[in-house]
Protein backbone atom coordinates (compact mmCIF):
# COMPACT_ATOMS: atom_id res chain seq x y z
CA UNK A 1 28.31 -3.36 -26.86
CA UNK A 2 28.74 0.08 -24.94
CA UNK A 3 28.64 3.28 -26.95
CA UNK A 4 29.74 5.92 -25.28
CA UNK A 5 28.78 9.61 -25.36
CA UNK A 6 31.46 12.18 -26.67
CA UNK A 7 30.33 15.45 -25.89
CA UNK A 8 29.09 17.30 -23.35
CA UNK A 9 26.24 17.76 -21.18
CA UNK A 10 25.05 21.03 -22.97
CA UNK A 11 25.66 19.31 -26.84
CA UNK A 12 24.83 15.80 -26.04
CA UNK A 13 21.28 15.09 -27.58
CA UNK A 14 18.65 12.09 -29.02
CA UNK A 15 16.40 13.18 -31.35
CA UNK A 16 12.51 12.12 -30.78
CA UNK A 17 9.10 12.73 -32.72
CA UNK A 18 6.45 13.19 -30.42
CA UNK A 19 2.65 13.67 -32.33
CA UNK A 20 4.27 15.12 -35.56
CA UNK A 21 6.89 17.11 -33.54
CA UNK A 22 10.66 17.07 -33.98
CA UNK A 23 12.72 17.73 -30.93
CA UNK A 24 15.63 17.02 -28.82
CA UNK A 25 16.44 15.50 -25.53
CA UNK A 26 19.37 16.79 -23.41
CA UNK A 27 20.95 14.57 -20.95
CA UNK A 28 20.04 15.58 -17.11
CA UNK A 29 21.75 18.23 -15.69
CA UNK A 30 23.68 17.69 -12.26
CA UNK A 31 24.22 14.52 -13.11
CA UNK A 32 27.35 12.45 -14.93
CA UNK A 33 27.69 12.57 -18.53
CA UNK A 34 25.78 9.41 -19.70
CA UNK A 35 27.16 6.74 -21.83
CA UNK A 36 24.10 4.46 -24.07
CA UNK A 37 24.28 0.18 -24.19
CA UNK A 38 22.58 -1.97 -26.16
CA UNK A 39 20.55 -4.17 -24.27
CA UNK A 40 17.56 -6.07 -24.63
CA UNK A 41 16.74 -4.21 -28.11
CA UNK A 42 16.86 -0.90 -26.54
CA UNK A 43 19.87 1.98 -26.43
CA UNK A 44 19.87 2.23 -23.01
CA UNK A 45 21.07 5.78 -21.44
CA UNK A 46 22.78 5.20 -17.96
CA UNK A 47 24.21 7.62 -15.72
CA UNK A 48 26.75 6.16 -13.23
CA UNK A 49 29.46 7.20 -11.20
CA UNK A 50 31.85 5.21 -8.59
CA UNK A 51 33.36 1.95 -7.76
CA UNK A 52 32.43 -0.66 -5.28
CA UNK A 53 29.24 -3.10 -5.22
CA UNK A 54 26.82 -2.30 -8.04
CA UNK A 55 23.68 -0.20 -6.68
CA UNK A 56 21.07 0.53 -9.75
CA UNK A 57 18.75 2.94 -9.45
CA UNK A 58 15.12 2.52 -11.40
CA UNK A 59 12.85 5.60 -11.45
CA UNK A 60 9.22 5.52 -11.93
CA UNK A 61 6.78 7.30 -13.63
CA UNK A 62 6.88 10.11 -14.45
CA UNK A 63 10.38 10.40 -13.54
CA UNK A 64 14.12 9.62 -15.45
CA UNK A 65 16.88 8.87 -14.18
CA UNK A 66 18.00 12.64 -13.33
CA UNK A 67 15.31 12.05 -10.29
CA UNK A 68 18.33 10.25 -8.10
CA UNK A 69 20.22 13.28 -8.81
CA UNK A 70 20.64 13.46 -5.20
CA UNK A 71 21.73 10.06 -4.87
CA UNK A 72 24.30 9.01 -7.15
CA UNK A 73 26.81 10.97 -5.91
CA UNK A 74 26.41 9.87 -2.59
CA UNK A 75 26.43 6.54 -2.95
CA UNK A 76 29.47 7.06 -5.16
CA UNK A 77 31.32 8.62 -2.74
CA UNK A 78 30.12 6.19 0.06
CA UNK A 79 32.19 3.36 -1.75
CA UNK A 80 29.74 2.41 -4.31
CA UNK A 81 29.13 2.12 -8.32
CA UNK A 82 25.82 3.99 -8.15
CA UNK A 83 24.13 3.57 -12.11
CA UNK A 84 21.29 5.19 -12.57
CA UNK A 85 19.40 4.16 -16.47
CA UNK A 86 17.04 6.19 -18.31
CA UNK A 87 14.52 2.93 -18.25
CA UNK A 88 12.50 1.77 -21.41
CA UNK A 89 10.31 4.45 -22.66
CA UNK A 90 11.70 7.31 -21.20
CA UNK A 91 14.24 10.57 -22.05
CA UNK A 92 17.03 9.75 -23.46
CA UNK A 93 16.54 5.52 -23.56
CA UNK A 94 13.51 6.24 -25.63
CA UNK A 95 11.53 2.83 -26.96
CA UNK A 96 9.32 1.23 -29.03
CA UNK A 97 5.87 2.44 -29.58
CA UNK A 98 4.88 -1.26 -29.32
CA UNK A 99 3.42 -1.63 -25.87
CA UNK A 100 3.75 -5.18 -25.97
CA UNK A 101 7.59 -4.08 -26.03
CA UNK A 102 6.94 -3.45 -22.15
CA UNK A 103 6.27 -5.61 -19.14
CA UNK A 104 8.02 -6.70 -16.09
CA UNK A 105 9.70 -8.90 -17.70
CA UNK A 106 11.40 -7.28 -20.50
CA UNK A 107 11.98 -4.55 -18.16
CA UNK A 108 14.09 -6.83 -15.97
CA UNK A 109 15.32 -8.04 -19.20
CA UNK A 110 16.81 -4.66 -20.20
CA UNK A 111 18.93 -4.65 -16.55
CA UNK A 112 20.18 -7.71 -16.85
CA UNK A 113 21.88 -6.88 -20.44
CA UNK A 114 22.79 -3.73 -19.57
CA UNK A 115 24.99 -5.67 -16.58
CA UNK A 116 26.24 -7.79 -19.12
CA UNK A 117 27.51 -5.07 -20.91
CA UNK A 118 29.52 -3.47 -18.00
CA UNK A 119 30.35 -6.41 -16.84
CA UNK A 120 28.49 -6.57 -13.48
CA UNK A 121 27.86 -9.62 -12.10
CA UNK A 122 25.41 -8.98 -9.56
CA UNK A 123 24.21 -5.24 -8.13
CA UNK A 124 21.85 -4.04 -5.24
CA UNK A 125 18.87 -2.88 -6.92
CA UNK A 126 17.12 -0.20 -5.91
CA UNK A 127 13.79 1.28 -7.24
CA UNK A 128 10.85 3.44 -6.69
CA UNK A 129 7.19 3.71 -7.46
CA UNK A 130 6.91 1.58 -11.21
CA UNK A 131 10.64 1.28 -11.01
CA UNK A 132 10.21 -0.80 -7.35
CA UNK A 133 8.17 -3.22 -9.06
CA UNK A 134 10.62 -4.11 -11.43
CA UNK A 135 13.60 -4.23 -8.21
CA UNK A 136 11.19 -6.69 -5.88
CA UNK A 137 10.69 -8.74 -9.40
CA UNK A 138 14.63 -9.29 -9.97
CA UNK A 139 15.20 -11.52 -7.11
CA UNK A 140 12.57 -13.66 -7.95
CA UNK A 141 13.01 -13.62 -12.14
CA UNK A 142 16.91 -13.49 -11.86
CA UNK A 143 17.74 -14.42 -8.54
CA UNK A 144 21.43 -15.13 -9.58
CA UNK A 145 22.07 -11.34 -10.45
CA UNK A 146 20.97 -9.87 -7.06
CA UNK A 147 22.82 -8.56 -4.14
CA UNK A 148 20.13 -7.31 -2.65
CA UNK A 149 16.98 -5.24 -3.04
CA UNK A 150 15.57 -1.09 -1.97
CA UNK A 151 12.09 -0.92 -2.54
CA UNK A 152 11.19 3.32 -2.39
CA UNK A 153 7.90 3.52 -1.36
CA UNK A 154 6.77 0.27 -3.63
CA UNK A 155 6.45 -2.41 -1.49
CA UNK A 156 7.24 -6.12 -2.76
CA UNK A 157 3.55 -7.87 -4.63
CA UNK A 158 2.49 -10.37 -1.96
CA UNK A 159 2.95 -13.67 -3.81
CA UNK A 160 -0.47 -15.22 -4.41
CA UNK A 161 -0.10 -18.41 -2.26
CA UNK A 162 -0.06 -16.60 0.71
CA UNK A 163 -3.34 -15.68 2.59
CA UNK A 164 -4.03 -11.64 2.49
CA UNK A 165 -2.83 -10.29 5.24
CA UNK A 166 -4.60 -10.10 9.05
CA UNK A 167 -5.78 -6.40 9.66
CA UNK A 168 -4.64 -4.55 6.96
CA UNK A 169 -6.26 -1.23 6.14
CA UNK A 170 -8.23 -0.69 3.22
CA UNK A 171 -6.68 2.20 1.22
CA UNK A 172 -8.82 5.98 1.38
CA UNK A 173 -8.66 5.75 -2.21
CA UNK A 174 -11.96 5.25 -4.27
CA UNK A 175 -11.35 2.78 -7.08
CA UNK A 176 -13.49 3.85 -9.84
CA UNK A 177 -13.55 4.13 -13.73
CA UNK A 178 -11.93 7.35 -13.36
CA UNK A 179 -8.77 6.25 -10.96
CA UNK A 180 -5.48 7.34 -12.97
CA UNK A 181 -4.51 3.50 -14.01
CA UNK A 182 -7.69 3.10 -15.60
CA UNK A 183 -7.80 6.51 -17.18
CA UNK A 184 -4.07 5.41 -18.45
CA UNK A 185 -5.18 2.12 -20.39
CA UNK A 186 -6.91 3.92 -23.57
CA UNK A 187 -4.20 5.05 -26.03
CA UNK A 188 -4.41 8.46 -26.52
CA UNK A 189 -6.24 9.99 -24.12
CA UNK A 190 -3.90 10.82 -20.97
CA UNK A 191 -1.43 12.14 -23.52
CA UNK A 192 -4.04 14.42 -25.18
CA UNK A 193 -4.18 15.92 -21.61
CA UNK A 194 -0.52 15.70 -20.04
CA UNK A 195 1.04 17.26 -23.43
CA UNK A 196 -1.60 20.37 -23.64
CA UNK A 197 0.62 21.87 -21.23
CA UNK A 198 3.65 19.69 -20.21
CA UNK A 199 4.98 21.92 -17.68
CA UNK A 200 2.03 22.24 -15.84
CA UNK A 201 1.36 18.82 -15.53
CA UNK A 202 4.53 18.56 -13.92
CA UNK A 203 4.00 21.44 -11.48
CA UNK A 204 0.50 19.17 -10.71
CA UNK A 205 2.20 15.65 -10.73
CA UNK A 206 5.48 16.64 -8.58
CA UNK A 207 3.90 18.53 -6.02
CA UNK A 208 3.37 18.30 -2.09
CA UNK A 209 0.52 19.09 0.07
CA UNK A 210 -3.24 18.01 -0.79
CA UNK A 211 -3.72 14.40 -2.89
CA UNK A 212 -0.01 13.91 -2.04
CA UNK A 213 -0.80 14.23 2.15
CA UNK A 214 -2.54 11.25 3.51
CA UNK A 215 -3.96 13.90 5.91
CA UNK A 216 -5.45 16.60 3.52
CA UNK A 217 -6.10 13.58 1.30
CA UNK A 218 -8.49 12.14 4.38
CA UNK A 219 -10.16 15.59 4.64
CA UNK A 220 -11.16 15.48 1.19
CA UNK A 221 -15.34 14.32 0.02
CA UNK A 222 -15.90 11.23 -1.06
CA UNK A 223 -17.57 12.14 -4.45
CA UNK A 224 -14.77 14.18 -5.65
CA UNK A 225 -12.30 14.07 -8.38
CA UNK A 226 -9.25 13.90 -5.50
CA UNK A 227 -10.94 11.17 -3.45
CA UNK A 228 -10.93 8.85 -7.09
CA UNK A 229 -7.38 10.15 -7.57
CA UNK A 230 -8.74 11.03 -11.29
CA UNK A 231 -5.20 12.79 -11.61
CA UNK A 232 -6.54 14.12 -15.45
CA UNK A 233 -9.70 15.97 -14.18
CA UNK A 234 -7.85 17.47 -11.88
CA UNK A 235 -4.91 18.09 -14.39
CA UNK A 236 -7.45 20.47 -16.74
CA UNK A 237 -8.86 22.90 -14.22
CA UNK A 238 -7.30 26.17 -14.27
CA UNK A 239 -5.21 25.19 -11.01
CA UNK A 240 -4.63 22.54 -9.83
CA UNK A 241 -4.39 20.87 -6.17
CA UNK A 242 -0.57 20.65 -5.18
CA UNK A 243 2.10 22.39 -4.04
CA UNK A 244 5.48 22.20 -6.09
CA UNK A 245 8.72 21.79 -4.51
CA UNK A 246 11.59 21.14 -6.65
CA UNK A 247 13.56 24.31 -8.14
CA UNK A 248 13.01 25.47 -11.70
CA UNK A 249 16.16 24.11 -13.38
CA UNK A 250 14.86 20.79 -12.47
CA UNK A 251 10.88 21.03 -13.23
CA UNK A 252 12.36 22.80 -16.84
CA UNK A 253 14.34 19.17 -17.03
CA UNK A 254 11.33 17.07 -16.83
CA UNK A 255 9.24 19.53 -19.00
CA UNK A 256 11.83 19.76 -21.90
CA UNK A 257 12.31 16.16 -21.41
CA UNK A 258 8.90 15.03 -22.11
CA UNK A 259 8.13 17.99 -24.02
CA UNK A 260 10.32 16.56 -26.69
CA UNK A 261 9.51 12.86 -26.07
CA UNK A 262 5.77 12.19 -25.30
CA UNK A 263 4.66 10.59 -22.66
CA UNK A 264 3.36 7.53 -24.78
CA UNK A 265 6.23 5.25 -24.08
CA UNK A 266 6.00 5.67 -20.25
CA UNK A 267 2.26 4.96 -20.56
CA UNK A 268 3.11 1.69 -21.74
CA UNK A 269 4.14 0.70 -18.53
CA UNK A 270 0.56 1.02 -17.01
CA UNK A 271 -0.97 -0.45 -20.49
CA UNK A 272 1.35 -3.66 -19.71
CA UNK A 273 0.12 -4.46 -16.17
CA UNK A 274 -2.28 -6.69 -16.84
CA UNK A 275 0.26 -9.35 -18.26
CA UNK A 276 2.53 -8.88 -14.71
CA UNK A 277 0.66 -12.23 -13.58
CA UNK A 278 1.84 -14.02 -16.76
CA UNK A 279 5.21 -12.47 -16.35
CA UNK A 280 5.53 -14.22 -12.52
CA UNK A 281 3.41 -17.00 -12.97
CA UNK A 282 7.05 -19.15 -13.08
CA UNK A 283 8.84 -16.86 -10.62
CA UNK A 284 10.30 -17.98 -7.14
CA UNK A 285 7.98 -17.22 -4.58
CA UNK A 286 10.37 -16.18 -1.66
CA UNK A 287 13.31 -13.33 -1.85
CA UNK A 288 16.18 -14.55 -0.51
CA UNK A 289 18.63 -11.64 -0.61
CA UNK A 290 18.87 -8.84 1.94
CA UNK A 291 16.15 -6.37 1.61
CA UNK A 292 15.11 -3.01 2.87
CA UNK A 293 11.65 -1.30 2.39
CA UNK A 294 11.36 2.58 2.75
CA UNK A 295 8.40 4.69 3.03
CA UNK A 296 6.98 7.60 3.28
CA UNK A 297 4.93 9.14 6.36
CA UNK A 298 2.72 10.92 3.97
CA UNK A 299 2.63 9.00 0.55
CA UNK A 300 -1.40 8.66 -0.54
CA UNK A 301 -1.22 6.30 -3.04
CA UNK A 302 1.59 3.83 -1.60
CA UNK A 303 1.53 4.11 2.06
CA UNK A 304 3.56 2.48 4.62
CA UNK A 305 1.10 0.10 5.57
CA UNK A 306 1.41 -1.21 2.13
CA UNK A 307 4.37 -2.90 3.00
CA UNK A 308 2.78 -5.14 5.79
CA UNK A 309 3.32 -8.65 5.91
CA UNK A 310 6.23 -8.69 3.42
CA UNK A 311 8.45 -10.62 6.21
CA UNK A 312 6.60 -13.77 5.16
CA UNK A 313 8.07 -13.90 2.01
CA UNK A 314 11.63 -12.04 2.67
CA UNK A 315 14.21 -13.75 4.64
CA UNK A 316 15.80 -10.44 5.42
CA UNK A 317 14.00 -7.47 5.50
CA UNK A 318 14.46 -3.81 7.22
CA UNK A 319 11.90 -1.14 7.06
CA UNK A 320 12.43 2.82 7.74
CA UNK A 321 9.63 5.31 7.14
CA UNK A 322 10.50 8.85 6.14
CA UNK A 323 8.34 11.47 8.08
CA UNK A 324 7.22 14.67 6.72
CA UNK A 325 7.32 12.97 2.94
CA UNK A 326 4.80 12.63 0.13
CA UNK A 327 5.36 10.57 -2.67
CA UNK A 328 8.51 11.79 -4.28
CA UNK A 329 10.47 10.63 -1.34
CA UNK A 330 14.29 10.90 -2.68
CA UNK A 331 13.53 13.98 -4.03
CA UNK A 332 11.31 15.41 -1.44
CA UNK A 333 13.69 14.05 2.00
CA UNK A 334 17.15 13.47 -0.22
CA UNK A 335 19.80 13.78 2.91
CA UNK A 336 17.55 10.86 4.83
CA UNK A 337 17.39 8.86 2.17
CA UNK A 338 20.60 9.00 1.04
CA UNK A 339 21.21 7.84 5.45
CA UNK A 340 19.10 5.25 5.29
CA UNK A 341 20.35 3.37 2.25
CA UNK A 342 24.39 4.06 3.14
CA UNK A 343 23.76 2.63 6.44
CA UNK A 344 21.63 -0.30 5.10
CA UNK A 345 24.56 -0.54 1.84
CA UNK A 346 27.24 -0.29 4.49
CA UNK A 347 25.88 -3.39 6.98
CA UNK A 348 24.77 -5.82 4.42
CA UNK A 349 26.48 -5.63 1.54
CA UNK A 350 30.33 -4.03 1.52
């Protein structure tokens, strides 16, 4: 059943309790007015805009749906039905506190209802960081709804019959007790740090420059708190590494947005990884529908090379890597983006 939203972008709001606190969330500014459908258990908020071929958009975390700002419009106007949700856990979509309410599978889950609700028989999925996980994991969970597949960044899990691959490089990254997904897992703790000051984790987490540049990030000593990517150490001292980018209607989004919300329900997503193997164990092993990778020149934590070797499990696969980009590649290069999945959208699927 679709509900859909009656007033405006400035009146529209959900109401959320975040550690005792009442507040509201506003849908995302430069964007369509939302409309919410029930899916999977959830009230799912989904911007969209166009007609054509089905492309949904999946952020990651922590992102919404108002982070393809850039894109849905041009993908609409390119002669496409661009629909971009507010996924489980996050703005207005909201969740259960439950985080056995959240893995892979329920998040592909939530997609696939929210189709059936509009309609949509099949769609081009397209996702980055946590939300590319759950894009490469529709084509093998629910092969049957997929046009095709844009990994951002994420790059497709290598399925575990396959030998690792020859030469890869091992990532600059020190995995330690105090990397970010194990600093995640303990209920409680990251959000006693990310919602002292909301806004300035945000001016930390969406940032340029320093653990965001592979080359700064190579520059950096091995014993320190950037080399472990222990993103909450660095998140308490008095500044900071990082340089922010984005203009301050759309940092005050994201900081109202969790402000009112939390950032519990997102969290879930890392406390649910350890169940992805269950989740796939029954998966196909091969992805079958056209595919395109896209990464970014300077992304630390997912790099390029991560992608390496996904041709032996992807019939058809394209890759494009975005230069002068850090992480937050369709926010930080939006124009090439926007070129390389319109000319990718345009040859293999209108």
């Amino acid at each position: 059943m679709q509900k859909s939203v009656l007033a405006g972008l400035g009146t529209t709001t959900l109401s959320m309790h975040s550690h005792g606190a009442s507040n509201e969330v506003r849908p995302a500014p430069m964007m369509p007015v939302p409309n919410f459908v029930e899916t999977n258990g959830i009230n799912m908020a989904v911007y969209e805009r166009g007609t054509g071929p089905a492309i949904v958009f999946c952020h990651g975390w922590p992102e919404l749906a108002f982070s393809w700002r850039d894109q849905i419009d041009a993908v609409a106007e390119a002669g496409y039905h661009a629909i971009a949700p507010d996924q489980r856990g996050f703005g207005l979509t909201g969740g259960p506190e439950d985080p056995m309410q959240y893995d892979l599978g329920i998040f592909c889950d939530d997609l696939v209802g929210m189709m059936d609700a509009k309609g949509i028989e099949k769609a081009v999925f397209c996702g980055h960081d946590w939300g590319g996980a759950v894009v490469w994991a529709m084509p093998m969970l629910h092969p049957d709804r997929c046009l095709g597949v844009i990994g951002l960044n994420t790059a497709a899990s290598r399925p575990s019959s396959l030998p690792p691959v020859e030469g890869s490089e091992p990532s600059l990254i020190i995995m330690s007790p105090r990397y970010y997904f194990a600093t995640f897992q303990q209920p409680g703790y990251a959000e006693s740090i990310l919602e002292t000051n909301v806004r300035k984790a945000f001016d930390f987490m969406l940032s340029r420059g320093g653990i965001w540049n592979t080359e700064d990030f190579a520059r950096l000593p091995e014993d320190s708190d950037e080399r472990r990517m222990d993103l909450l150490a660095m998140l308490q001292r008095d500044n900071p590494p990082g340089e922010p980018f984005m203009s301050d209607d759309v940092m005050e989004y994201f900081t109202d947005t969790y402000t009112a919300t939390g950032f519990t329900k997102g969290l879930n997503w890392y406390r649910a990884a350890g169940r992805i193997g269950n989740v796939m164990a029954g998966a196909e092993s091969r992805i079958e529908v056209p595919s395109l990778y896209i990464g970014a020149e300077n992304d630390v934590i997912l790099p390029p090379s991560s992608a390496n070797g996904m041709e032996d499990f992807i019939s058809d696969l394209e890759k494009h890597t975005v230069l002068d980009s850090g992480h937050w590649t369709q926010q930080e290069q939006p124009e090439e983006v926007n070129r390389v999945i319109i000319d990718w959208l345009n040859r293999k699927i209108a």
